[in-house]
ModelCIF file with pLDDT and N, C-alpha, C, O atoms, coordinates in Angstrom:
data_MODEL
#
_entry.id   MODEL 
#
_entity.id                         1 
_entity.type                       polymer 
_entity.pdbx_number_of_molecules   1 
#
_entity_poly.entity_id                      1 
_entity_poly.type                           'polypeptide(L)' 
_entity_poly.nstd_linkage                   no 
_entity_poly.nstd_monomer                   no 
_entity_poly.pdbx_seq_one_letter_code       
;(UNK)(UNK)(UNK)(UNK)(UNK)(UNK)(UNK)(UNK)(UNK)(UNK)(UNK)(UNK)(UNK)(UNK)(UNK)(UNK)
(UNK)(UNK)(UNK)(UNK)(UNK)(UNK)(UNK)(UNK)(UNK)(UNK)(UNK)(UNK)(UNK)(UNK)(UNK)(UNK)
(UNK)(UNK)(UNK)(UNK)(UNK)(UNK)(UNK)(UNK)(UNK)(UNK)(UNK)(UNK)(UNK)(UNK)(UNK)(UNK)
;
_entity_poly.pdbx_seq_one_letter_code_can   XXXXXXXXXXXXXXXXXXXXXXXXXXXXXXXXXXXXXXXXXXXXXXXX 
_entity_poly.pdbx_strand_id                 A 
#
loop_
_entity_poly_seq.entity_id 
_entity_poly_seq.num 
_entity_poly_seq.mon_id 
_entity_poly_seq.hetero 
1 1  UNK n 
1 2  UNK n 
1 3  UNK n 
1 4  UNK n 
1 5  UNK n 
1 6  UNK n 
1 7  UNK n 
1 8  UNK n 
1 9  UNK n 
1 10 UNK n 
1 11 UNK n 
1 12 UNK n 
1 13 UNK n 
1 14 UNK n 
1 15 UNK n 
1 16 UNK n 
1 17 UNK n 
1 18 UNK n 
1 19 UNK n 
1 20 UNK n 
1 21 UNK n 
1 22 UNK n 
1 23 UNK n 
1 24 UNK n 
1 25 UNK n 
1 26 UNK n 
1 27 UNK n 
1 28 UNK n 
1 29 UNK n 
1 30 UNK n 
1 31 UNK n 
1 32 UNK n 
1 33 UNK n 
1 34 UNK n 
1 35 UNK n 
1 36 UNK n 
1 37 UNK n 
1 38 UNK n 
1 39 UNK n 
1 40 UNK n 
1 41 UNK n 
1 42 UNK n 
1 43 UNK n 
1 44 UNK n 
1 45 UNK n 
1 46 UNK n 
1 47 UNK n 
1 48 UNK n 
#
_struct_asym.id          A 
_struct_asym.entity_id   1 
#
loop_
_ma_qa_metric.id 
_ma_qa_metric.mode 
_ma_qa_metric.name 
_ma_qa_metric.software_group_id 
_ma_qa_metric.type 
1 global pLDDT . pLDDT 
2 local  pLDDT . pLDDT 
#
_ma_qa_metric_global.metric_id      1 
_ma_qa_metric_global.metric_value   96.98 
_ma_qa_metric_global.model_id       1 
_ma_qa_metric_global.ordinal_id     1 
#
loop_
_ma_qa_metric_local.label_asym_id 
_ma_qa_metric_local.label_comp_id 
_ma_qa_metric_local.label_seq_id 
_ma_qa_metric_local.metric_id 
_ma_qa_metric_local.metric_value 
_ma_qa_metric_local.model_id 
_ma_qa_metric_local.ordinal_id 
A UNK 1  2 92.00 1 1  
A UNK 2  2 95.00 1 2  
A UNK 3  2 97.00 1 3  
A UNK 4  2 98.00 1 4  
A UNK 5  2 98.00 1 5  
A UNK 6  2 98.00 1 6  
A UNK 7  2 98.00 1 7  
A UNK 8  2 98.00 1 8  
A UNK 9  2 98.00 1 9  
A UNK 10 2 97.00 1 10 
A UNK 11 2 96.00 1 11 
A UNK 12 2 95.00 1 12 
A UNK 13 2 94.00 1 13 
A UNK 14 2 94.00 1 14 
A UNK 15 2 93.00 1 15 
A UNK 16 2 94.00 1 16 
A UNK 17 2 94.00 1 17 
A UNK 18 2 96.00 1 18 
A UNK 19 2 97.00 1 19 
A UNK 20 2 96.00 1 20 
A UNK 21 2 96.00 1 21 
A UNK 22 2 97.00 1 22 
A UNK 23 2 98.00 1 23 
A UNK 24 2 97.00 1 24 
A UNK 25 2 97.00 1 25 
A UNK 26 2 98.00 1 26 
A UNK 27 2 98.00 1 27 
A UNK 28 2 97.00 1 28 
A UNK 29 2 98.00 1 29 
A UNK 30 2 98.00 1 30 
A UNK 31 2 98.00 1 31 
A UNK 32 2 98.00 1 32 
A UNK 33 2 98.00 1 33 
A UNK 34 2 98.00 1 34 
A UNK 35 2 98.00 1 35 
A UNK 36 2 98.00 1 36 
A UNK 37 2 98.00 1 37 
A UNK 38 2 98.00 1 38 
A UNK 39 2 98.00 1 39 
A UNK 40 2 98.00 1 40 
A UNK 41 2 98.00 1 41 
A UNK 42 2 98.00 1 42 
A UNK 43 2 98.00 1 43 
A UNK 44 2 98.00 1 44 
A UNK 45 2 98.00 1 45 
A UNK 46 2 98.00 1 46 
A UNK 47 2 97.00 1 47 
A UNK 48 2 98.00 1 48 
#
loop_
_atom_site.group_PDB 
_atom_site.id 
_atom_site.type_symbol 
_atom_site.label_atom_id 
_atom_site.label_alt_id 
_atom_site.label_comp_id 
_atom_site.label_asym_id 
_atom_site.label_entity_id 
_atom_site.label_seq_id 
_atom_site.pdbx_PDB_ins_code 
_atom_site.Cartn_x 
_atom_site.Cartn_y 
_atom_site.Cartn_z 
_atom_site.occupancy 
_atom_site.B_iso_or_equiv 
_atom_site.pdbx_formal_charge 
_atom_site.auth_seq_id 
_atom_site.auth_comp_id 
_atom_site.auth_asym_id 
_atom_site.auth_atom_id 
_atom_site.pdbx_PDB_model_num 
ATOM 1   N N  . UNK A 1 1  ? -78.461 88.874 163.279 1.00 92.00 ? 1  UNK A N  1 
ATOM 2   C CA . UNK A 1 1  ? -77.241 88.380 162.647 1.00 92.00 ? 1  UNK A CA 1 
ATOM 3   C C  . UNK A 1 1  ? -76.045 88.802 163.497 1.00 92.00 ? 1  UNK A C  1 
ATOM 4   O O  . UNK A 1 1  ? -75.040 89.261 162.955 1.00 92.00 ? 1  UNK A O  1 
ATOM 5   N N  . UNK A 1 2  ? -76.134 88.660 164.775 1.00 95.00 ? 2  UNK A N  1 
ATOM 6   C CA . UNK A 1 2  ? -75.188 88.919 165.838 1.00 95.00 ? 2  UNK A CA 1 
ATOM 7   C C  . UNK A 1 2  ? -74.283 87.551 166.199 1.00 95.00 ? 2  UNK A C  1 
ATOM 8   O O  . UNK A 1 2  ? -74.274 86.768 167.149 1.00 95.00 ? 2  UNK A O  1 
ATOM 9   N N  . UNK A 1 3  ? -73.513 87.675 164.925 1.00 97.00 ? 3  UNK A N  1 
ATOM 10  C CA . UNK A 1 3  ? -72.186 86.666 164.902 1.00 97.00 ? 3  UNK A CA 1 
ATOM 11  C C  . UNK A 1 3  ? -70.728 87.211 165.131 1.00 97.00 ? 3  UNK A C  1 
ATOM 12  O O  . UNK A 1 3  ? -70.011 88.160 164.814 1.00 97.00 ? 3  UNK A O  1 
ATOM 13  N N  . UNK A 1 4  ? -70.712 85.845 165.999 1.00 98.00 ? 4  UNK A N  1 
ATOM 14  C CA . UNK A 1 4  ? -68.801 86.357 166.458 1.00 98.00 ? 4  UNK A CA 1 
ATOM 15  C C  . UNK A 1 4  ? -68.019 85.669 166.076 1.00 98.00 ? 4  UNK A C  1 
ATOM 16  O O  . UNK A 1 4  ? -66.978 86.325 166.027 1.00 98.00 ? 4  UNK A O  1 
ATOM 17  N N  . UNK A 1 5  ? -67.731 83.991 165.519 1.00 98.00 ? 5  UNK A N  1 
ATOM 18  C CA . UNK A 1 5  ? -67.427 83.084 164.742 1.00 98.00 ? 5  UNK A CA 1 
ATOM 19  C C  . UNK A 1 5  ? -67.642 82.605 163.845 1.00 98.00 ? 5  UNK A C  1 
ATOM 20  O O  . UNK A 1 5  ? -68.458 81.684 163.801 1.00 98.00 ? 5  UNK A O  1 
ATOM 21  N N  . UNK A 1 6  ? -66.889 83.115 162.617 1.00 98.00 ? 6  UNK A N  1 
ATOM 22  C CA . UNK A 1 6  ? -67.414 82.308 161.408 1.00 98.00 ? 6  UNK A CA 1 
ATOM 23  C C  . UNK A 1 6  ? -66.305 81.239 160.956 1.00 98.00 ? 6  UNK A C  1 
ATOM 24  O O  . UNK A 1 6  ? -65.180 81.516 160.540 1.00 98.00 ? 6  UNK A O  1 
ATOM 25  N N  . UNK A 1 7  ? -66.900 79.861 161.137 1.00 98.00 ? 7  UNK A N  1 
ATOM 26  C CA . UNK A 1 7  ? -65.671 79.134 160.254 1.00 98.00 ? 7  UNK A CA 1 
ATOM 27  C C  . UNK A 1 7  ? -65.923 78.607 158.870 1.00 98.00 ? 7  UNK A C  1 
ATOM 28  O O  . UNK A 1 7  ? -66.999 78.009 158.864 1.00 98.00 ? 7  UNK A O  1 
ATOM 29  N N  . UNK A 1 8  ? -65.558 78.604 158.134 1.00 98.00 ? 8  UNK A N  1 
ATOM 30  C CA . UNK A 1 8  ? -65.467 78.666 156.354 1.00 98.00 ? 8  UNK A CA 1 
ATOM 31  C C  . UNK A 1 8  ? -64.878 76.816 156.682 1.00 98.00 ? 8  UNK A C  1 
ATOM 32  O O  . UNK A 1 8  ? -63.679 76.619 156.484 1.00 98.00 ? 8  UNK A O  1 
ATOM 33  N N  . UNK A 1 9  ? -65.608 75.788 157.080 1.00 98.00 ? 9  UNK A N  1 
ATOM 34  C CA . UNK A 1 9  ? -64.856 74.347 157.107 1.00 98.00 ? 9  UNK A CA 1 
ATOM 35  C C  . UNK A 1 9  ? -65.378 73.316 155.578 1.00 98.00 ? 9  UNK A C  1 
ATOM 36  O O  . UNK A 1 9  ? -64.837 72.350 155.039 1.00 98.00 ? 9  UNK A O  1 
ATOM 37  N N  . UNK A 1 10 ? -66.744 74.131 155.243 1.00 97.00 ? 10 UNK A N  1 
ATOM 38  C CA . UNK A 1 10 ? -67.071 72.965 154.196 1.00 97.00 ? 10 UNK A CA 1 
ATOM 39  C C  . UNK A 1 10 ? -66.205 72.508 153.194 1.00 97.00 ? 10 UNK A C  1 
ATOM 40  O O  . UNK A 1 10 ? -65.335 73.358 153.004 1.00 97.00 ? 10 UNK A O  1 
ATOM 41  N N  . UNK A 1 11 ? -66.089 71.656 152.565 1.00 96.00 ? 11 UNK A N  1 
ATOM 42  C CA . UNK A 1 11 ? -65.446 71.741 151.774 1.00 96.00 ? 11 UNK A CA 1 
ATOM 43  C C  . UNK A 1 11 ? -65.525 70.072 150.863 1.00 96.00 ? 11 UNK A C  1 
ATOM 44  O O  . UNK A 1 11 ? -66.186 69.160 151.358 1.00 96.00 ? 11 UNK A O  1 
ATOM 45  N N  . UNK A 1 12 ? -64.821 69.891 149.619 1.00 95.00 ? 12 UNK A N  1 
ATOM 46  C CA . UNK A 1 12 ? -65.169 68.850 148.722 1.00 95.00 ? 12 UNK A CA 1 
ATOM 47  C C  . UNK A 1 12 ? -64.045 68.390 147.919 1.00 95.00 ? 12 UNK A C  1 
ATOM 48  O O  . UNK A 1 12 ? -63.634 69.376 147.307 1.00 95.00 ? 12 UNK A O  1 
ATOM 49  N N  . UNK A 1 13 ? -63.303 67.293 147.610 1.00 94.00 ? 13 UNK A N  1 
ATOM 50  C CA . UNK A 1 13 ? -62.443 67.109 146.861 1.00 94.00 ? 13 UNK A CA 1 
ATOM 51  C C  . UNK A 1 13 ? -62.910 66.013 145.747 1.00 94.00 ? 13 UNK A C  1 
ATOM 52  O O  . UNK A 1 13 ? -63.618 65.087 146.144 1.00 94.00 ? 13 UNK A O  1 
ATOM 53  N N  . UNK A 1 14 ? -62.561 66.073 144.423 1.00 94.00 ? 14 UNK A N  1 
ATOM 54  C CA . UNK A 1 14 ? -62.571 65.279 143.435 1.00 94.00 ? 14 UNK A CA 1 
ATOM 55  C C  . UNK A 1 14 ? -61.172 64.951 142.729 1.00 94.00 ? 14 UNK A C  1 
ATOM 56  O O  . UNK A 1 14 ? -60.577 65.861 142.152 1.00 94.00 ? 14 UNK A O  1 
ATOM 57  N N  . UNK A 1 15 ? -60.737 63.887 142.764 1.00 93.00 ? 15 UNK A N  1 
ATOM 58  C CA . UNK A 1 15 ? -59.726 63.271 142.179 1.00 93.00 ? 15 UNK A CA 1 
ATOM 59  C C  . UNK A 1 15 ? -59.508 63.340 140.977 1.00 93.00 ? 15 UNK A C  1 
ATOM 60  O O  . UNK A 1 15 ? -60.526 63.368 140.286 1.00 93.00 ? 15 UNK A O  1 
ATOM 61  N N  . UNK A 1 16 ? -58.390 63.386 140.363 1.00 94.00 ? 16 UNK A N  1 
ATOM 62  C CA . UNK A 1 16 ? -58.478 63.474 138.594 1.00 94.00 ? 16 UNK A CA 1 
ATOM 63  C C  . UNK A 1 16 ? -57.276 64.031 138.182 1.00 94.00 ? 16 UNK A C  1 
ATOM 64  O O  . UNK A 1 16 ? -56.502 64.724 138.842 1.00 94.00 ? 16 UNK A O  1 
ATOM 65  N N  . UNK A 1 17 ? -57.147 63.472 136.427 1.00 94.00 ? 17 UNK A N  1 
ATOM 66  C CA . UNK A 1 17 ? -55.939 64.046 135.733 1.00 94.00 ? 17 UNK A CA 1 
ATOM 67  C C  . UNK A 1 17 ? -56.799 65.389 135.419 1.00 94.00 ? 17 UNK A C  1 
ATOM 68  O O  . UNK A 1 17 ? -57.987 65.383 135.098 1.00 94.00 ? 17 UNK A O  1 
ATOM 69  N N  . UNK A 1 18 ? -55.876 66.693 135.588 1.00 96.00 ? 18 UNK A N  1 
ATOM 70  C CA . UNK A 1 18 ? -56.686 68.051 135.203 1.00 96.00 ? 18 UNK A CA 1 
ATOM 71  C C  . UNK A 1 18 ? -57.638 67.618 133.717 1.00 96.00 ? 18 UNK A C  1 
ATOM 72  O O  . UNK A 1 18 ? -58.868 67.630 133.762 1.00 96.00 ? 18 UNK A O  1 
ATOM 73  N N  . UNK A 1 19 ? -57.103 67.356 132.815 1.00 97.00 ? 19 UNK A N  1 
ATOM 74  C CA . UNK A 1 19 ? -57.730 67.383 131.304 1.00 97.00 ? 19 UNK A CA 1 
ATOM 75  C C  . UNK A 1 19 ? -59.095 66.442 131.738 1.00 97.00 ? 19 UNK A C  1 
ATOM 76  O O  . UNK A 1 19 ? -59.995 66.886 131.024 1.00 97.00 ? 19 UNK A O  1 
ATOM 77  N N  . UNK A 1 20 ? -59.529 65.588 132.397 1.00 96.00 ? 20 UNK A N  1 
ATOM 78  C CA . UNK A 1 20 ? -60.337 64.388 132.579 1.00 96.00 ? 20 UNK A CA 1 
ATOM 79  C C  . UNK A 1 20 ? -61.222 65.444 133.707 1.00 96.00 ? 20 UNK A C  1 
ATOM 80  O O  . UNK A 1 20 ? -62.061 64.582 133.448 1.00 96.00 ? 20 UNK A O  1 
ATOM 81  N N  . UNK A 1 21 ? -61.649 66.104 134.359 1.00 96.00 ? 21 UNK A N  1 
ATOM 82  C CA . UNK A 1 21 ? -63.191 67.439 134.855 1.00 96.00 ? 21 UNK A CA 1 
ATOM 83  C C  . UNK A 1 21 ? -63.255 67.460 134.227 1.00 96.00 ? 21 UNK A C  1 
ATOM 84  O O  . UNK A 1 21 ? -62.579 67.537 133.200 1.00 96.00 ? 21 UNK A O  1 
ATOM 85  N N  . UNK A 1 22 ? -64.670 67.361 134.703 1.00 97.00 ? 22 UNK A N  1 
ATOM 86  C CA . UNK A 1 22 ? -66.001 67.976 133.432 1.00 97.00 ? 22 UNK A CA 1 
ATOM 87  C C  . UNK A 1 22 ? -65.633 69.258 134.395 1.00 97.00 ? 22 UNK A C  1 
ATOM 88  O O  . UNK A 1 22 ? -64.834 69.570 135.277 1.00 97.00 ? 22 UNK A O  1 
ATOM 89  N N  . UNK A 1 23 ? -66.734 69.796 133.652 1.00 98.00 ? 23 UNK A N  1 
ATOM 90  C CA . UNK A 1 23 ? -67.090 71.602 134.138 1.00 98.00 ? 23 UNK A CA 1 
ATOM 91  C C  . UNK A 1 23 ? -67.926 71.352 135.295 1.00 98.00 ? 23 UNK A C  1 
ATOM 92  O O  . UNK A 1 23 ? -67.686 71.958 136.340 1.00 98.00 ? 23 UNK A O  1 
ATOM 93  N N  . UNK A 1 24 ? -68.685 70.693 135.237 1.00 97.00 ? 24 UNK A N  1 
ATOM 94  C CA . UNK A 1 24 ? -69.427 70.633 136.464 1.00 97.00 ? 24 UNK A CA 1 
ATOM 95  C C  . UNK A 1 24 ? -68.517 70.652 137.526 1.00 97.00 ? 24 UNK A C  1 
ATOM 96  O O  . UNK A 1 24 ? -68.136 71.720 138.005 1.00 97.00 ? 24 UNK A O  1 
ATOM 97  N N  . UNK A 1 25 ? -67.999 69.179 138.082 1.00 97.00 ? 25 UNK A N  1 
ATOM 98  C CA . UNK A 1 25 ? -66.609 68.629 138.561 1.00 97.00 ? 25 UNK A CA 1 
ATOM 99  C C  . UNK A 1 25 ? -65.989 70.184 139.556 1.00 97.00 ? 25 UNK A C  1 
ATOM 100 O O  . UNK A 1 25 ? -66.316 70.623 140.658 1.00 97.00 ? 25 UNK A O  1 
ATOM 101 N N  . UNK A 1 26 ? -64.884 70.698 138.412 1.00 98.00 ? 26 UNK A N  1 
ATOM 102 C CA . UNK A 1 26 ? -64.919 71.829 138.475 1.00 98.00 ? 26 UNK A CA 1 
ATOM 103 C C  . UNK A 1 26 ? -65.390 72.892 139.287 1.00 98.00 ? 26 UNK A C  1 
ATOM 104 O O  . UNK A 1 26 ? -64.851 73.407 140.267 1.00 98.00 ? 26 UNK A O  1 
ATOM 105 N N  . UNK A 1 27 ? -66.671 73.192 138.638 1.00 98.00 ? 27 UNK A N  1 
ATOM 106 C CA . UNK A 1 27 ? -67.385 74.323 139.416 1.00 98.00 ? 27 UNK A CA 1 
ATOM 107 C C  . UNK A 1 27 ? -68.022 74.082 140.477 1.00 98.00 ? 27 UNK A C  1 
ATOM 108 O O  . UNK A 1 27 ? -68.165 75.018 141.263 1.00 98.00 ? 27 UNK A O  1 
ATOM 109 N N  . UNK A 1 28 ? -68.621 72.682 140.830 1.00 97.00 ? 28 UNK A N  1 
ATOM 110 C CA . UNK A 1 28 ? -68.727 72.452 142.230 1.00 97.00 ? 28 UNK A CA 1 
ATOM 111 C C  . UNK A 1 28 ? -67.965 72.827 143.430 1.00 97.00 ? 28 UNK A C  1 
ATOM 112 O O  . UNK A 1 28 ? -68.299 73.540 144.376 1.00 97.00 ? 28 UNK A O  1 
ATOM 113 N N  . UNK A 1 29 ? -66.529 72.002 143.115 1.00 98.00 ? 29 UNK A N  1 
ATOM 114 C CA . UNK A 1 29 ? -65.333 72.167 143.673 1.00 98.00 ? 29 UNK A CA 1 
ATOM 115 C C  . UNK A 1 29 ? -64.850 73.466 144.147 1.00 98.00 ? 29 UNK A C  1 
ATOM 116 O O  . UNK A 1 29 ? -64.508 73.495 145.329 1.00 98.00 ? 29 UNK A O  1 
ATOM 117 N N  . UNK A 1 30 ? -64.750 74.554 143.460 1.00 98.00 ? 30 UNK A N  1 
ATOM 118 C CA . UNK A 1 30 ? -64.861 75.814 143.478 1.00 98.00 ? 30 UNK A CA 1 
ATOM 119 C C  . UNK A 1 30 ? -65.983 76.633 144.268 1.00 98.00 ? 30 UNK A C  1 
ATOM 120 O O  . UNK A 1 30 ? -65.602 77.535 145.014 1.00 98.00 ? 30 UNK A O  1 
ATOM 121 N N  . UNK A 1 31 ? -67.139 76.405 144.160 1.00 98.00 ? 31 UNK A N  1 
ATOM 122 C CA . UNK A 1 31 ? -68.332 76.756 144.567 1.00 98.00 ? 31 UNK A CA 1 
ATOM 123 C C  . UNK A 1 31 ? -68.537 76.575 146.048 1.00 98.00 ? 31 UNK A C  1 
ATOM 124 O O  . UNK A 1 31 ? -68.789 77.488 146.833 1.00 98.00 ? 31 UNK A O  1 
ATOM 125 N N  . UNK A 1 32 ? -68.381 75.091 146.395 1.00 98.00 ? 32 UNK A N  1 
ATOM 126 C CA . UNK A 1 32 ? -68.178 75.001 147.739 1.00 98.00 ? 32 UNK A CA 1 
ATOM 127 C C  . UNK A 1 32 ? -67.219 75.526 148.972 1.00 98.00 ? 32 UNK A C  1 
ATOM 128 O O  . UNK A 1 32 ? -67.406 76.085 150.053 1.00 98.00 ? 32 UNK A O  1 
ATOM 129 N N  . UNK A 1 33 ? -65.596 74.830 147.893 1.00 98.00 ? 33 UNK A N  1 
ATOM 130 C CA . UNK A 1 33 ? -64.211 75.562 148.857 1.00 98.00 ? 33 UNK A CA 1 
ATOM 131 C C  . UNK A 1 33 ? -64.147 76.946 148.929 1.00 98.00 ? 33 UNK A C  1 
ATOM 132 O O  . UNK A 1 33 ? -64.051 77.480 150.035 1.00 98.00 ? 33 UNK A O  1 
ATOM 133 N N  . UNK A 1 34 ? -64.182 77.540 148.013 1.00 98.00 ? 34 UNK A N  1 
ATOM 134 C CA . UNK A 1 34 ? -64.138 78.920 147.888 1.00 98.00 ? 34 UNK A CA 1 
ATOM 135 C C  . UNK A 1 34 ? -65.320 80.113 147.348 1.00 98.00 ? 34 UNK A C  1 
ATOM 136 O O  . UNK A 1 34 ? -65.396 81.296 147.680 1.00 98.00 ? 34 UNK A O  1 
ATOM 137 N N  . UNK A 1 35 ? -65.839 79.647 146.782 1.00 98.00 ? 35 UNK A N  1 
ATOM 138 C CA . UNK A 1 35 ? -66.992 80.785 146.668 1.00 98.00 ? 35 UNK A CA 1 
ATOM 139 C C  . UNK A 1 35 ? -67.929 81.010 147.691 1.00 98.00 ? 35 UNK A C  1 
ATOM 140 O O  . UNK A 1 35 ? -68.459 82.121 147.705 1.00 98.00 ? 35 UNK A O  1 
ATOM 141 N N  . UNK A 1 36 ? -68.245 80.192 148.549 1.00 98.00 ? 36 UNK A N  1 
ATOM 142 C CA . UNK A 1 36 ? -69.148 80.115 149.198 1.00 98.00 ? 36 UNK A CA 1 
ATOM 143 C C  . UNK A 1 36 ? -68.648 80.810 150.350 1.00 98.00 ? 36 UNK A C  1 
ATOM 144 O O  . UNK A 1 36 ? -69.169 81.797 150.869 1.00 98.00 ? 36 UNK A O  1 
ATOM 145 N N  . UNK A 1 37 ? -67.531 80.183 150.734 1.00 98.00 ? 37 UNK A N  1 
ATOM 146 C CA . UNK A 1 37 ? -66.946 80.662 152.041 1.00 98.00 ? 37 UNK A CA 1 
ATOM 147 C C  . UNK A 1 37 ? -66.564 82.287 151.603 1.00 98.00 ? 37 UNK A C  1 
ATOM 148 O O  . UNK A 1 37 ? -66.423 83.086 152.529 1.00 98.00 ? 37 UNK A O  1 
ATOM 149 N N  . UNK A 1 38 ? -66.466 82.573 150.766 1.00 98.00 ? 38 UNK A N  1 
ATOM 150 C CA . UNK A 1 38 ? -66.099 84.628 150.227 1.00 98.00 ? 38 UNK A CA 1 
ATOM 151 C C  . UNK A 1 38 ? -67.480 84.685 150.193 1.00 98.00 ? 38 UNK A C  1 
ATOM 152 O O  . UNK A 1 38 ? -67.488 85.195 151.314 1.00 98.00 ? 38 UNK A O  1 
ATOM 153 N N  . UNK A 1 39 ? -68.368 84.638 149.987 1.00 98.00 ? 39 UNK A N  1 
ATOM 154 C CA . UNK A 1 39 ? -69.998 84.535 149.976 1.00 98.00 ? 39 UNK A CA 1 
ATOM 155 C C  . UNK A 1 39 ? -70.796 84.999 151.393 1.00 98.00 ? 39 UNK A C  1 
ATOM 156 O O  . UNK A 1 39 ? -71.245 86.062 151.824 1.00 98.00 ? 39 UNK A O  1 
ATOM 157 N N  . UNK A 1 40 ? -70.721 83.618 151.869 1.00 98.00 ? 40 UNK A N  1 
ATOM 158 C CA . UNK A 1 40 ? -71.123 83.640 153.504 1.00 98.00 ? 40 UNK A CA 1 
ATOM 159 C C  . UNK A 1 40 ? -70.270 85.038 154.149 1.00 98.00 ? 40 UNK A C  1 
ATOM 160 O O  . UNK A 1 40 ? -70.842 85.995 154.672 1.00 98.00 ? 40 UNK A O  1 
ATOM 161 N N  . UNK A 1 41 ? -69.021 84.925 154.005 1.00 98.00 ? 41 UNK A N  1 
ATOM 162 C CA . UNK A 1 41 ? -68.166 86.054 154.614 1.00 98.00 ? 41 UNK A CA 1 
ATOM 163 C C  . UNK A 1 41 ? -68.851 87.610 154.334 1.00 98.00 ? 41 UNK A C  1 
ATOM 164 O O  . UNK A 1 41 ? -69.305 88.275 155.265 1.00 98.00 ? 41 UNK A O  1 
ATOM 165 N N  . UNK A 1 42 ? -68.853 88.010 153.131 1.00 98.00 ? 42 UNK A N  1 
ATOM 166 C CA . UNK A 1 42 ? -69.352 88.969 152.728 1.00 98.00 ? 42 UNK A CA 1 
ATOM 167 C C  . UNK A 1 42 ? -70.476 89.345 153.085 1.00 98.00 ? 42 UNK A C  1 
ATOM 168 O O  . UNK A 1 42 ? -70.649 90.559 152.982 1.00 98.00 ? 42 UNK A O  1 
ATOM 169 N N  . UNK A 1 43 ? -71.548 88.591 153.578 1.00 98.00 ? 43 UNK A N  1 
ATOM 170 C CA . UNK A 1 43 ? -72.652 88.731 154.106 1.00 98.00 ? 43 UNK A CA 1 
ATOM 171 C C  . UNK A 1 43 ? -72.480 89.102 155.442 1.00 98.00 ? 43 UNK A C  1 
ATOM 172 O O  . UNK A 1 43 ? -73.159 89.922 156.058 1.00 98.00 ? 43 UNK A O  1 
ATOM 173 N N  . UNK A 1 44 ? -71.390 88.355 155.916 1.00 98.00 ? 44 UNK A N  1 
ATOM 174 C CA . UNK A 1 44 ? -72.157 88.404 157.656 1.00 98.00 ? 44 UNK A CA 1 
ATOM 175 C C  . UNK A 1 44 ? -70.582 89.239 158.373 1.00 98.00 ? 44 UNK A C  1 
ATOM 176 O O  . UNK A 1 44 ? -70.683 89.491 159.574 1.00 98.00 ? 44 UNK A O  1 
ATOM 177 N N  . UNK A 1 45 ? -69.533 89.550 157.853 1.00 98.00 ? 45 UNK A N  1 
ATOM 178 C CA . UNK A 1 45 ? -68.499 90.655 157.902 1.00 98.00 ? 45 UNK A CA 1 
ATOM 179 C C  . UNK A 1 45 ? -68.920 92.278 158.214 1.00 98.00 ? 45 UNK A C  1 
ATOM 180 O O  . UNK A 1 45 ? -68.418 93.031 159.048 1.00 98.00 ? 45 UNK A O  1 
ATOM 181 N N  . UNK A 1 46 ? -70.170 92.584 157.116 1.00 98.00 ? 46 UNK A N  1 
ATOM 182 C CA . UNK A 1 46 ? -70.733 94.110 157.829 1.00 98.00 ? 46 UNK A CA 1 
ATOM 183 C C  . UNK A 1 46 ? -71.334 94.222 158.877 1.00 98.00 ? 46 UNK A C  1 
ATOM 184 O O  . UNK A 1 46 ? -71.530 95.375 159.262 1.00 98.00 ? 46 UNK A O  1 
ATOM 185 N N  . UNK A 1 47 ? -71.786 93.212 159.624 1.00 97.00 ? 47 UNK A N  1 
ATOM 186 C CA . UNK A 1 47 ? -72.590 93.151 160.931 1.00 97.00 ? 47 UNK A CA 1 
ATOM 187 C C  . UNK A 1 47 ? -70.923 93.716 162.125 1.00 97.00 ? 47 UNK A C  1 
ATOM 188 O O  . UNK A 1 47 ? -70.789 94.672 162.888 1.00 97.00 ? 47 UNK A O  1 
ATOM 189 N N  . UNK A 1 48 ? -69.833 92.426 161.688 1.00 98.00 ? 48 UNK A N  1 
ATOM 190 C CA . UNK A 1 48 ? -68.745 92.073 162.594 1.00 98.00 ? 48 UNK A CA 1 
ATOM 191 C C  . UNK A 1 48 ? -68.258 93.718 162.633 1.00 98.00 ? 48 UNK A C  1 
ATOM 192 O O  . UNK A 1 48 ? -67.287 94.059 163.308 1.00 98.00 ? 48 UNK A O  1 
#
């Protein structure tokens, strides 16, 4: 796990009036842009 670049690029957009997400919607959205990328990071940061 001898990494020197990590880029955090994935990412997903869904269109919508806020009240009109479902939860899913939502937590996808979240899951991908940002959890994942604090995720991946956290993993491979104690090596760096």
């Amino acid at each position: 796990l001898d990494v020197d670049i990590l880029v955090n690029n994935a990412g997903i957009e869904i269109y919508s009036a806020f009240q009109n997400y479902s939860l899913k919607e939502m937590h996808s959205v979240m899951s991908v842009n940002l959890m994942a990328a604090i995720e991946l990071t956290r993993l491979i940061l104690p090596q760096m």
